[in-house]
PDB file of N, CA and C in Angstrom:
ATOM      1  N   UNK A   1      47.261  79.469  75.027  1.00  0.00           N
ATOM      2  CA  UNK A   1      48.044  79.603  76.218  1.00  0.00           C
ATOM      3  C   UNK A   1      49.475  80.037  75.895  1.00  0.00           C
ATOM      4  N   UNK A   2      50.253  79.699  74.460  1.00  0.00           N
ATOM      5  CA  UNK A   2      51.177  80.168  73.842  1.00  0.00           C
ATOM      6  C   UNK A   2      51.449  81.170  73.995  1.00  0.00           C
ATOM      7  N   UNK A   3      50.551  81.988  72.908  1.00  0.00           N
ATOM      8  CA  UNK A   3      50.105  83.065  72.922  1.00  0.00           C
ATOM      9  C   UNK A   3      50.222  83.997  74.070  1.00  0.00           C
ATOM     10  N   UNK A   4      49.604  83.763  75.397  1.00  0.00           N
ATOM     11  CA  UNK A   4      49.861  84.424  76.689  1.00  0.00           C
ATOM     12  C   UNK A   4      50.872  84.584  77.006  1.00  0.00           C
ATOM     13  N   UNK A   5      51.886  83.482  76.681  1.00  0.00           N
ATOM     14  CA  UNK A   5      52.824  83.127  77.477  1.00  0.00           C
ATOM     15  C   UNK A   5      53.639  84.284  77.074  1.00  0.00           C
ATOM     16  N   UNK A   6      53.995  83.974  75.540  1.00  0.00           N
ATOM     17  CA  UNK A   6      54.542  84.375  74.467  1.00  0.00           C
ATOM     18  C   UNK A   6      54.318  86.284  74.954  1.00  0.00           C
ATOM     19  N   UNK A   7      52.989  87.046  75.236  1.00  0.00           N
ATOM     20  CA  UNK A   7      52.703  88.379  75.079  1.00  0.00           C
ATOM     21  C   UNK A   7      53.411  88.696  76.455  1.00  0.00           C
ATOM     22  N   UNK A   8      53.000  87.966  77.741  1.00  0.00           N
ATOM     23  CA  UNK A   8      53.696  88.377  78.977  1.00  0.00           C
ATOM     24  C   UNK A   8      55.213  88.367  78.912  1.00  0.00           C
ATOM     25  N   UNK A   9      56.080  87.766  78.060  1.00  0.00           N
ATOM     26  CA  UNK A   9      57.406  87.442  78.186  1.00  0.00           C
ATOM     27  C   UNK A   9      57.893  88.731  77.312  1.00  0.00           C
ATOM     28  N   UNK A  10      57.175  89.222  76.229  1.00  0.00           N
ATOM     29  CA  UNK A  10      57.309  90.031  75.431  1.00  0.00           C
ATOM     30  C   UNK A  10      57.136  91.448  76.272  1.00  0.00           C
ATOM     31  N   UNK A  11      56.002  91.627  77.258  1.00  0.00           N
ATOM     32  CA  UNK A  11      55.681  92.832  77.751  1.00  0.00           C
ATOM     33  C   UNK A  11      57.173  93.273  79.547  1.00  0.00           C
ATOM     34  N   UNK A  12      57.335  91.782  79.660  1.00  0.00           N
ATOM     35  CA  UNK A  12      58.768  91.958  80.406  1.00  0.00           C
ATOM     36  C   UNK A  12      59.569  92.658  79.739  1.00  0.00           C
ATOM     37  N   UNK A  13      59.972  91.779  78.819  1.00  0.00           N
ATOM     38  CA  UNK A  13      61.126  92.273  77.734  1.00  0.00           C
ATOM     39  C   UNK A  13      61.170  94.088  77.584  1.00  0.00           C
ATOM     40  N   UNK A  14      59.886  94.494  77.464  1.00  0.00           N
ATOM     41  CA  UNK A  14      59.695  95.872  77.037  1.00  0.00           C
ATOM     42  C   UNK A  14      59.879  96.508  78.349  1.00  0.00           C
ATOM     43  N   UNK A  15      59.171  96.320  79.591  1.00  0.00           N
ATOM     44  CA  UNK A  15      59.587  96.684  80.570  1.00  0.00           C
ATOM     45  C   UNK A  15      61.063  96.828  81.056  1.00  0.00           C
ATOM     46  N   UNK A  16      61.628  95.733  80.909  1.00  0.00           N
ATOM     47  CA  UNK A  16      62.987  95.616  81.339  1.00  0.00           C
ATOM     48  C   UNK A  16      63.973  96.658  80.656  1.00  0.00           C
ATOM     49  N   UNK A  17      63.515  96.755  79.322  1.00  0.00           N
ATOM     50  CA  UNK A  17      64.584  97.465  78.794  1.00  0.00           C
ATOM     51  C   UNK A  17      64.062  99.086  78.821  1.00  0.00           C
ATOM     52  N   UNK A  18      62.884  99.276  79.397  1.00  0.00           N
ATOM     53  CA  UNK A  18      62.523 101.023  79.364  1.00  0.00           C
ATOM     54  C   UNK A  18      62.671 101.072  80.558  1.00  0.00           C
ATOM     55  N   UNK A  19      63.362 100.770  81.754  1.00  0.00           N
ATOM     56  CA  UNK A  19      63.700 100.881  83.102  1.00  0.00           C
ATOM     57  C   UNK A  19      64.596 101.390  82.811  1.00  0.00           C
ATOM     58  N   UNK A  20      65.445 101.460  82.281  1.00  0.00           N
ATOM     59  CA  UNK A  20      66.545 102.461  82.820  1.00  0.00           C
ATOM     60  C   UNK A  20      67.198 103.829  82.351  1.00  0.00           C
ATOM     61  N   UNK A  21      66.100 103.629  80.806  1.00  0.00           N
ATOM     62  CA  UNK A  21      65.610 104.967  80.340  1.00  0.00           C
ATOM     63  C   UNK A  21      64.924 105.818  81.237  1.00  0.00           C
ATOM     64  N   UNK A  22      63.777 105.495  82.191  1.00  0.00           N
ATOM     65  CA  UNK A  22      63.191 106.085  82.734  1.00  0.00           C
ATOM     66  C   UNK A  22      63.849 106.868  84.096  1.00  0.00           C
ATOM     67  N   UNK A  23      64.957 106.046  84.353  1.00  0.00           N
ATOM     68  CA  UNK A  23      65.494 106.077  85.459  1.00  0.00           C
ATOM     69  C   UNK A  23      66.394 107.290  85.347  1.00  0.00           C
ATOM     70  N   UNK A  24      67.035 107.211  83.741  1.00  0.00           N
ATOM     71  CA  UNK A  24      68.046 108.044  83.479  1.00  0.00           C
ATOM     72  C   UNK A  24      66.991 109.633  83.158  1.00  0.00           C
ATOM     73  N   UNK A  25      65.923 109.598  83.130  1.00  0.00           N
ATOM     74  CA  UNK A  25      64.827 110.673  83.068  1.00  0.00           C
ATOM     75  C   UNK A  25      64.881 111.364  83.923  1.00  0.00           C
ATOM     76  N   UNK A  26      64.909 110.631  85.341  1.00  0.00           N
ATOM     77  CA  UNK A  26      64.469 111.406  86.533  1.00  0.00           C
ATOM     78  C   UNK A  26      65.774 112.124  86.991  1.00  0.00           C
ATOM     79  N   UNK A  27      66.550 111.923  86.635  1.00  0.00           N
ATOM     80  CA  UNK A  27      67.909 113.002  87.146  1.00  0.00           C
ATOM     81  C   UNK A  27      68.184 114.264  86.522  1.00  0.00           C
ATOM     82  N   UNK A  28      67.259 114.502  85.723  1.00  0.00           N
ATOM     83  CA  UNK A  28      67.431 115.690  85.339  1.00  0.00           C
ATOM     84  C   UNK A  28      66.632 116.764  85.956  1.00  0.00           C
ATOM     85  N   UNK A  29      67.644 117.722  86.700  1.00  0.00           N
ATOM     86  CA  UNK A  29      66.692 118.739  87.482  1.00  0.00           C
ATOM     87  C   UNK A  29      67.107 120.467  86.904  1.00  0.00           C
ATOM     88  N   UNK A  30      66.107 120.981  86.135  1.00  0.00           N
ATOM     89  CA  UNK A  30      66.546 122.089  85.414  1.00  0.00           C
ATOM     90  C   UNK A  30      66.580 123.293  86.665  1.00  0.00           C
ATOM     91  N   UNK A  31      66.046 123.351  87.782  1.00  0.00           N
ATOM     92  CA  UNK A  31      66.459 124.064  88.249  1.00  0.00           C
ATOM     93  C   UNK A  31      67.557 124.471  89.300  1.00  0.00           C
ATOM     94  N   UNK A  32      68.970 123.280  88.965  1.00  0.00           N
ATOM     95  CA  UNK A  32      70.036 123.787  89.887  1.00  0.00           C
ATOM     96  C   UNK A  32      70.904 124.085  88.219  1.00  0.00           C
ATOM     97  N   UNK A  33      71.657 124.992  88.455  1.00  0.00           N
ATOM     98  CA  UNK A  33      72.758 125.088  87.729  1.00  0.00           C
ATOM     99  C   UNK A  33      73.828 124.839  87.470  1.00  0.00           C
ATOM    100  N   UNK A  34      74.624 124.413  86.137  1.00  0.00           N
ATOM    101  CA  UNK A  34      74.935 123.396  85.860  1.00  0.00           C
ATOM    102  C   UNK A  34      76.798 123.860  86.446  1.00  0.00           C
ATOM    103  N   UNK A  35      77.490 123.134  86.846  1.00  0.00           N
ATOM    104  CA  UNK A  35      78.861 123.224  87.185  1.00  0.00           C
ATOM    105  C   UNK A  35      79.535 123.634  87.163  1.00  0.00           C
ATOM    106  N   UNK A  36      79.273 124.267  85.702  1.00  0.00           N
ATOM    107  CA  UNK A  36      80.507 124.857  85.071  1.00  0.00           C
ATOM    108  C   UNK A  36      80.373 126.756  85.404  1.00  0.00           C
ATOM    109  N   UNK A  37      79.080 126.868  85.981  1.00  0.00           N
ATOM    110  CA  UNK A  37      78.401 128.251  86.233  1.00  0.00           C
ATOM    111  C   UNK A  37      78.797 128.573  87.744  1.00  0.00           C
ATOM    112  N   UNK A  38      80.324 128.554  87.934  1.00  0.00           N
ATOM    113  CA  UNK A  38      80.412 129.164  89.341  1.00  0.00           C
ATOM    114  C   UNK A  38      80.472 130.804  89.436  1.00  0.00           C
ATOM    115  N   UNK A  39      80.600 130.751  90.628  1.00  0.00           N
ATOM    116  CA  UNK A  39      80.602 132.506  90.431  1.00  0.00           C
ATOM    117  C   UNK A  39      81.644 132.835  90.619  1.00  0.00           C
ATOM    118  N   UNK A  40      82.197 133.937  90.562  1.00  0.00           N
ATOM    119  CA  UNK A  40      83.254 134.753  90.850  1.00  0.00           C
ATOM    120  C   UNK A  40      83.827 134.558  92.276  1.00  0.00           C
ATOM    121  N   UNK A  41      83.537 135.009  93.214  1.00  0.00           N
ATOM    122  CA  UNK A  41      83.321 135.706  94.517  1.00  0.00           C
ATOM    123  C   UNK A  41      84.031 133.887  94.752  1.00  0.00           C
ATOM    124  N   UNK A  42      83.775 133.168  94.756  1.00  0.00           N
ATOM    125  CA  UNK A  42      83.950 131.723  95.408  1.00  0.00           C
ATOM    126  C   UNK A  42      85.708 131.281  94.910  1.00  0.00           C
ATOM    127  N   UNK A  43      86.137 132.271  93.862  1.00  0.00           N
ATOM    128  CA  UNK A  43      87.724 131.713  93.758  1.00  0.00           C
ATOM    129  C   UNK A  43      88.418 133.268  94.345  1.00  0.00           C
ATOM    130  N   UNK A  44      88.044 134.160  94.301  1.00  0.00           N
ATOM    131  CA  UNK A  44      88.237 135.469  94.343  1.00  0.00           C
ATOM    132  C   UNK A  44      89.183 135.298  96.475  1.00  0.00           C
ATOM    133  N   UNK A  45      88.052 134.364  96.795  1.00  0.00           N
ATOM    134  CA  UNK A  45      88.958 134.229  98.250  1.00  0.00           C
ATOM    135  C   UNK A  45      89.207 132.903  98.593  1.00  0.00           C
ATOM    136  N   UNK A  46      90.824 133.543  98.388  1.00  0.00           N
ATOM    137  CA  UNK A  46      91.720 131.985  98.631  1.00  0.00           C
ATOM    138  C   UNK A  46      92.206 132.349 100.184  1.00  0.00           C
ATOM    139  N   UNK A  47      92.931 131.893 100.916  1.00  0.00           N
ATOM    140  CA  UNK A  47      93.478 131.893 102.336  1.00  0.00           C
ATOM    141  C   UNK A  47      94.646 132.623 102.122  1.00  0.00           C
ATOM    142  N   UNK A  48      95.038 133.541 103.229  1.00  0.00           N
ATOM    143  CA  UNK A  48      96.170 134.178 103.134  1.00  0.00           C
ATOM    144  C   UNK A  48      97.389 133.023 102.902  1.00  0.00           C
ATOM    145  N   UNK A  49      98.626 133.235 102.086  1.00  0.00           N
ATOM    146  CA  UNK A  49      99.973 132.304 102.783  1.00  0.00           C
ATOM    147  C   UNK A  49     100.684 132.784 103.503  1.00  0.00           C
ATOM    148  N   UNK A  50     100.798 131.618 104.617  1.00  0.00           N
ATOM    149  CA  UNK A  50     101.718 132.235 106.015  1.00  0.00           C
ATOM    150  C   UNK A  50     103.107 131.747 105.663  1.00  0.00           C
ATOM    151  N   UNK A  51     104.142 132.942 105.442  1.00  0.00           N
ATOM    152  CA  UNK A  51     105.767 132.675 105.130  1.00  0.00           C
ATOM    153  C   UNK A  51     106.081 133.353 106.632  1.00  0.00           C
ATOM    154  N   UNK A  52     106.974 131.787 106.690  1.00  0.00           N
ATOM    155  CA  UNK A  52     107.835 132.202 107.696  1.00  0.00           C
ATOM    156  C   UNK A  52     109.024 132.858 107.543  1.00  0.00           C
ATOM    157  N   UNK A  53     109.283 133.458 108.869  1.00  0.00           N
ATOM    158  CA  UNK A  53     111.043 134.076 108.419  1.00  0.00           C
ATOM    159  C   UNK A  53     112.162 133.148 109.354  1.00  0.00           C
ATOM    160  N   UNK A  54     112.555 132.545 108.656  1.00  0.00           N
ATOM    161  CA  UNK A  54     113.486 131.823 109.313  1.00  0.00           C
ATOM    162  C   UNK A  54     114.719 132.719 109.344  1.00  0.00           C
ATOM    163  N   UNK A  55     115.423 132.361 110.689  1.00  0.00           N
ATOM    164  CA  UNK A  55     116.797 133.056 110.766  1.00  0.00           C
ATOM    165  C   UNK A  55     117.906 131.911 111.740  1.00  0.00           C
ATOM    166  N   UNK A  56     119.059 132.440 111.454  1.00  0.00           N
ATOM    167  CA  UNK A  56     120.132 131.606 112.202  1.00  0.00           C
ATOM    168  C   UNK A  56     119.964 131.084 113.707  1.00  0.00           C
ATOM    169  N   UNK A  57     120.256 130.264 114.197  1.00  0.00           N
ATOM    170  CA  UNK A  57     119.882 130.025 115.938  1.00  0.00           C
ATOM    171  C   UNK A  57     118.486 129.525 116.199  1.00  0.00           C
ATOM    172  N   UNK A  58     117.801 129.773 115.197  1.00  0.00           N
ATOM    173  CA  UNK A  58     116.399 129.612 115.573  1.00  0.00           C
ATOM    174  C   UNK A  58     116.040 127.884 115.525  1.00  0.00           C
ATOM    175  N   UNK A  59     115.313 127.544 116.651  1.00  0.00           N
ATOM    176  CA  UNK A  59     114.958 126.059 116.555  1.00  0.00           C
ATOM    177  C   UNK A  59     113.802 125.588 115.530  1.00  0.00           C
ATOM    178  N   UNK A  60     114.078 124.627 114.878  1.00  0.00           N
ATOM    179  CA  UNK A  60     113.105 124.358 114.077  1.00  0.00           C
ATOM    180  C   UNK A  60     112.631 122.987 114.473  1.00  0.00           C
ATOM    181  N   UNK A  61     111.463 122.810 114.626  1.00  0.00           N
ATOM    182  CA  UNK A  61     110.890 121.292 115.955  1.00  0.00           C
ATOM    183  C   UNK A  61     110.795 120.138 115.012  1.00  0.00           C
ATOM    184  N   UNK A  62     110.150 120.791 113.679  1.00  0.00           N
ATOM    185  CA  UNK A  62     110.072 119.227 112.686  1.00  0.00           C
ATOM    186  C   UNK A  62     110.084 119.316 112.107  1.00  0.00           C
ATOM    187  N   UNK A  63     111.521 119.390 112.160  1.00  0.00           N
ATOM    188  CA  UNK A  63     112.964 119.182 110.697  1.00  0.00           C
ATOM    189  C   UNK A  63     112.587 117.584 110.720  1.00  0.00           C
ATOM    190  N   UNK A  64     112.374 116.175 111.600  1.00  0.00           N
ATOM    191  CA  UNK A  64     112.435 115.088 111.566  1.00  0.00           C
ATOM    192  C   UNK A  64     111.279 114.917 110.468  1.00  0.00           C
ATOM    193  N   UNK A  65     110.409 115.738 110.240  1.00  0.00           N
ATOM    194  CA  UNK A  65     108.970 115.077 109.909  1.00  0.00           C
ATOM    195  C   UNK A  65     109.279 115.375 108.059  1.00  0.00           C
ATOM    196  N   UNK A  66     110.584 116.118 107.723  1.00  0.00           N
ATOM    197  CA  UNK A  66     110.880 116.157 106.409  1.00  0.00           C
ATOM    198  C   UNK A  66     112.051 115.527 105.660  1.00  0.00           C
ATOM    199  N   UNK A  67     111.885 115.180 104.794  1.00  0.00           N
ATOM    200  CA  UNK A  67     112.773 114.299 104.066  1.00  0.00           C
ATOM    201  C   UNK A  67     114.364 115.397 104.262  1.00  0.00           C
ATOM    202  N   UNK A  68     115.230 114.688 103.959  1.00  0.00           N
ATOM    203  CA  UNK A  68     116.353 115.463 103.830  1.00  0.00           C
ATOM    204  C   UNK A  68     116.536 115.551 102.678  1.00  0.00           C
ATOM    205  N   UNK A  69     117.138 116.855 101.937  1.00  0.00           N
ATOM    206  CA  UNK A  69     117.377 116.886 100.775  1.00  0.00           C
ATOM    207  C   UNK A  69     118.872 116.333  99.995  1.00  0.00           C
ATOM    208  N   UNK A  70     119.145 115.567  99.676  1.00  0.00           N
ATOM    209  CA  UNK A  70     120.130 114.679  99.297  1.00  0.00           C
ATOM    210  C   UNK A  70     120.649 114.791  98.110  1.00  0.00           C
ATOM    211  N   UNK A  71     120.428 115.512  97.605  1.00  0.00           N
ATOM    212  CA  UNK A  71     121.056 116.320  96.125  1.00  0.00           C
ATOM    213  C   UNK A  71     121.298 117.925  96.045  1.00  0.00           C
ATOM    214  N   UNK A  72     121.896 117.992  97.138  1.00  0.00           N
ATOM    215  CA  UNK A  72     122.228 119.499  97.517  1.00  0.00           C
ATOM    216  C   UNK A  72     122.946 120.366  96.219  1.00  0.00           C
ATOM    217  N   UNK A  73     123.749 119.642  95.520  1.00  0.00           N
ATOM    218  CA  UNK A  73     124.639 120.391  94.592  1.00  0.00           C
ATOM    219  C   UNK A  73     122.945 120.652  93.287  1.00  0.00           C
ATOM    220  N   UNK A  74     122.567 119.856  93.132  1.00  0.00           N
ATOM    221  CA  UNK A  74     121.441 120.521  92.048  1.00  0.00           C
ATOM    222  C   UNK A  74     120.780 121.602  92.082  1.00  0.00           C
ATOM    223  N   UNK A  75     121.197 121.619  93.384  1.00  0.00           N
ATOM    224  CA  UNK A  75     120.161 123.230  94.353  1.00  0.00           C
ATOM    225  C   UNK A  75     120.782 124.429  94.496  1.00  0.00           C
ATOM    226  N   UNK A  76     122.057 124.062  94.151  1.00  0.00           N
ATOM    227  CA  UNK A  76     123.374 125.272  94.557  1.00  0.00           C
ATOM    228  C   UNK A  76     124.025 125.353  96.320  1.00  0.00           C
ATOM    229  N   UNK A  77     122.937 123.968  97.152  1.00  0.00           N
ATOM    230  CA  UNK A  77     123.579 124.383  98.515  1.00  0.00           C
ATOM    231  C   UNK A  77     124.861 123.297  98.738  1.00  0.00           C
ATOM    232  N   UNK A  78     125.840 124.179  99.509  1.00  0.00           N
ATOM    233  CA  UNK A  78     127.088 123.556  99.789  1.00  0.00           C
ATOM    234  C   UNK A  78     126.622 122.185 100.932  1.00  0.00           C
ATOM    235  N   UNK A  79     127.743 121.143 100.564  1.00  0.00           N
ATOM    236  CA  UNK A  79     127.608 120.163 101.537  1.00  0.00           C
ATOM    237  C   UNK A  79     127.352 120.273 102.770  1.00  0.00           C
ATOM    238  N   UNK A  80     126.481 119.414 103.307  1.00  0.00           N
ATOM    239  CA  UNK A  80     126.526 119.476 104.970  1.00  0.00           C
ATOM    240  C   UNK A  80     127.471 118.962 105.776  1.00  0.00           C
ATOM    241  N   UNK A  81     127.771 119.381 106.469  1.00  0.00           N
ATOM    242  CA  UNK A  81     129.085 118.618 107.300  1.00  0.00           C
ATOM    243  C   UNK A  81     128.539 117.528 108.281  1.00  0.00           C
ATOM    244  N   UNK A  82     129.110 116.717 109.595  1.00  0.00           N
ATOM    245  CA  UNK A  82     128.821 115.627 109.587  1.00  0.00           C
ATOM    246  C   UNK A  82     127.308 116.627 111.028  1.00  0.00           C
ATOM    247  N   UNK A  83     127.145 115.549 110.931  1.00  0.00           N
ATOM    248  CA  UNK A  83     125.387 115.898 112.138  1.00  0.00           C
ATOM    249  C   UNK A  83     124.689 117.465 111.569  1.00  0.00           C
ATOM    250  N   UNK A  84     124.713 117.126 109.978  1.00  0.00           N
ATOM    251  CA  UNK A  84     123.761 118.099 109.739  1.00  0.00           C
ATOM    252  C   UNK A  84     123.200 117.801 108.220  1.00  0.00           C
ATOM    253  N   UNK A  85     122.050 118.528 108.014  1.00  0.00           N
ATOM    254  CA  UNK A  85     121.335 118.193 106.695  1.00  0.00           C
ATOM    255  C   UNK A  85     119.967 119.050 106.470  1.00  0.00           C
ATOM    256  N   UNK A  86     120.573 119.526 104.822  1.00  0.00           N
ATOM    257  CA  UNK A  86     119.478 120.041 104.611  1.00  0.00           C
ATOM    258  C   UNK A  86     117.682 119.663 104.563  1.00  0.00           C
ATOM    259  N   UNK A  87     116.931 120.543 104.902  1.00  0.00           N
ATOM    260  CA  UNK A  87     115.702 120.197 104.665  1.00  0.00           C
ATOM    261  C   UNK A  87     115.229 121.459 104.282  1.00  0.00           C
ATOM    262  N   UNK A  88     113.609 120.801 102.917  1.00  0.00           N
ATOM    263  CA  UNK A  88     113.164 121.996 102.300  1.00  0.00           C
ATOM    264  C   UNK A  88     111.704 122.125 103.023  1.00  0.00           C
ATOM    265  N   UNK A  89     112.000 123.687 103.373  1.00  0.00           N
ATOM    266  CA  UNK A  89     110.436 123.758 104.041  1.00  0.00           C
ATOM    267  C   UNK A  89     109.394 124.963 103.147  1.00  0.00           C
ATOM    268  N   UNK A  90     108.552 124.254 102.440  1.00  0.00           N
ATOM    269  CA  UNK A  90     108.061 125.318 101.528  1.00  0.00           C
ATOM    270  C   UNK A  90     108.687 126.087 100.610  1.00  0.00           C
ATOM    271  N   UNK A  91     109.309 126.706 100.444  1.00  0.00           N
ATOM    272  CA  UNK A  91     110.478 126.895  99.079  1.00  0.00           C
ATOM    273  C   UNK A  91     111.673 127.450  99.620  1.00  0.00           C
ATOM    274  N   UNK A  92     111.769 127.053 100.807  1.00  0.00           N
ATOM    275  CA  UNK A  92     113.374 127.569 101.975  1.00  0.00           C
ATOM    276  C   UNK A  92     114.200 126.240 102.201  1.00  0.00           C
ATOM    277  N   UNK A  93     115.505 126.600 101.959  1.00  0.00           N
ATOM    278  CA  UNK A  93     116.196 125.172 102.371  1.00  0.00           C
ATOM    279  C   UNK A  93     116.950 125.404 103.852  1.00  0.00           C
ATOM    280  N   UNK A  94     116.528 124.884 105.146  1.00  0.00           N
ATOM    281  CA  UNK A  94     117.124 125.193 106.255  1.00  0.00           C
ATOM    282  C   UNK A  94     118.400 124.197 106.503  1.00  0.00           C
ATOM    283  N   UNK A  95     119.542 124.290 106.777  1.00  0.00           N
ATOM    284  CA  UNK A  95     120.418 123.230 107.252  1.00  0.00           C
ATOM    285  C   UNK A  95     120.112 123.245 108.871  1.00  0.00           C
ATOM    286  N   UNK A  96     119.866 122.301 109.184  1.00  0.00           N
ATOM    287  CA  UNK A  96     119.642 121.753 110.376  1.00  0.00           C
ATOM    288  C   UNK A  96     120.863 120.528 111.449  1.00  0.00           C
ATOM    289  N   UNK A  97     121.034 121.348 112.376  1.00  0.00           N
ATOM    290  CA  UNK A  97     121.644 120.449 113.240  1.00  0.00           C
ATOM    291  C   UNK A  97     120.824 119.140 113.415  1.00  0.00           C
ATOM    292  N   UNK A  98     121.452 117.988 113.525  1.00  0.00           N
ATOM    293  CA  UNK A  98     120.792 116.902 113.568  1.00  0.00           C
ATOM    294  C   UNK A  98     120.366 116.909 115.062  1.00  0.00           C
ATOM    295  N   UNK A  99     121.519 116.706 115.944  1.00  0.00           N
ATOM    296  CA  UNK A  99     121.467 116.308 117.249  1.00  0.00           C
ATOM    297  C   UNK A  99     120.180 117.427 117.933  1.00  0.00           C
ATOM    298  N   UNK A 100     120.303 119.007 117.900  1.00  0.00           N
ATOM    299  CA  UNK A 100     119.548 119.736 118.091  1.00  0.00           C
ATOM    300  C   UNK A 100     118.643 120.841 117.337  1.00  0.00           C
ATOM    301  N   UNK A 101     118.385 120.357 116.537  1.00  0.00           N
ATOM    302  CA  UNK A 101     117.430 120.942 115.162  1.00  0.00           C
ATOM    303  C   UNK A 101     117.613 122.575 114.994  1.00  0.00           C
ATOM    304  N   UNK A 102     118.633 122.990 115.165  1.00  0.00           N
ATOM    305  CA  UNK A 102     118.704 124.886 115.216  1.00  0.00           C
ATOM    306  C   UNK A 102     119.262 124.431 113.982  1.00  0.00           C
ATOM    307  N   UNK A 103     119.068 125.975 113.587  1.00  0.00           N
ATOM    308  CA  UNK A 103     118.681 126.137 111.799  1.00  0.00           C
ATOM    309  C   UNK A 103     120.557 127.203 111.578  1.00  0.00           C
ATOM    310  N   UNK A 104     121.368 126.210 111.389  1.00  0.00           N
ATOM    311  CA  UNK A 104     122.375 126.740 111.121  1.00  0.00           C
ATOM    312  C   UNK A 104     123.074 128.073 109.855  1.00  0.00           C
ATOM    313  N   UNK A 105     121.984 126.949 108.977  1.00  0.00           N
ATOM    314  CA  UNK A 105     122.367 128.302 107.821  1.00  0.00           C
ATOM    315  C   UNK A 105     120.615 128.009 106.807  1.00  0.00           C
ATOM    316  N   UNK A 106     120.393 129.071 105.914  1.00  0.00           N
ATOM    317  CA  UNK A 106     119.474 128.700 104.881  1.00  0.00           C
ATOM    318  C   UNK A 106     119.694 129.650 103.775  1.00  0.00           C
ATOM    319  N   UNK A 107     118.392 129.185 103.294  1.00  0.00           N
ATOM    320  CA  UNK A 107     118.903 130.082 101.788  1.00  0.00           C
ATOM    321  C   UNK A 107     117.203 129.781 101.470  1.00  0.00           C
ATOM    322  N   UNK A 108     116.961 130.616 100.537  1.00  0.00           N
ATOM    323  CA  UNK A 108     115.633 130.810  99.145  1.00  0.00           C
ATOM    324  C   UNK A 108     115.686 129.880  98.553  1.00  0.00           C
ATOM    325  N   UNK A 109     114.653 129.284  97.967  1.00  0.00           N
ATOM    326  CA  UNK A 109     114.435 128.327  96.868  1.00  0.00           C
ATOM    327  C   UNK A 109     114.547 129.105  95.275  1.00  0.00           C
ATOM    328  N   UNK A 110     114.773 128.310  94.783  1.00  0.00           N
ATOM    329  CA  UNK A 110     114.578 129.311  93.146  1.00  0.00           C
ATOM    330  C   UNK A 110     113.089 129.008  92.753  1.00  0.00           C
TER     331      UNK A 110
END
């Protein structure tokens, strides 16, 4: 009865540990290709970029929704005077009226 006990505990054992060999078997599927095999055509079209042209007078609606830039001299732009502050929109720095968000002066990013 040892013996039994002893062969069934043994034939677990073997089971248990070829489960997840087997498991790791079944994921292999040779017929999709492997990741690194993209094609061309799939980076070839990226989305146009839309640059805006910002100009003087022009309202800009959400100047609020961007940080202000607070190290103006690292950038080369002159101080803002009082109810105004720069903000960078995509690689443009607009100075913005606070009270009414028109785009007083700007400049290019480097």
């Amino acid at each position: 009865m040892k013996v039994l006990a002893r062969s069934i505990a043994a034939a677990l054992a073997v089971c248990f540990a070829i489960a997840p060999l087997s498991a790791q078997a079944q994921n292999y599927q040779p017929h999709k290709k492997p990741a690194y095999q993209t094609s061309q055509k799939h980076h070839a079209q990226k989305p146009p970029v839309k640059r805006h042209k910002w100009s003087k007078g022009q309202r800009y609606s959400d100047w609020k929704r961007r940080p202000p830039v607070r190290d103006y001299k690292r950038y080369g732009l002159r101080a803002p005077a009082r109810g105004q502050q720069w903000v960078k929109v995509d690689n443009d720095y607009l100075l913005v009226s606070v009270a009414t968000g028109l785009i007083l002066g700007l400049t290019n990013g480097r």
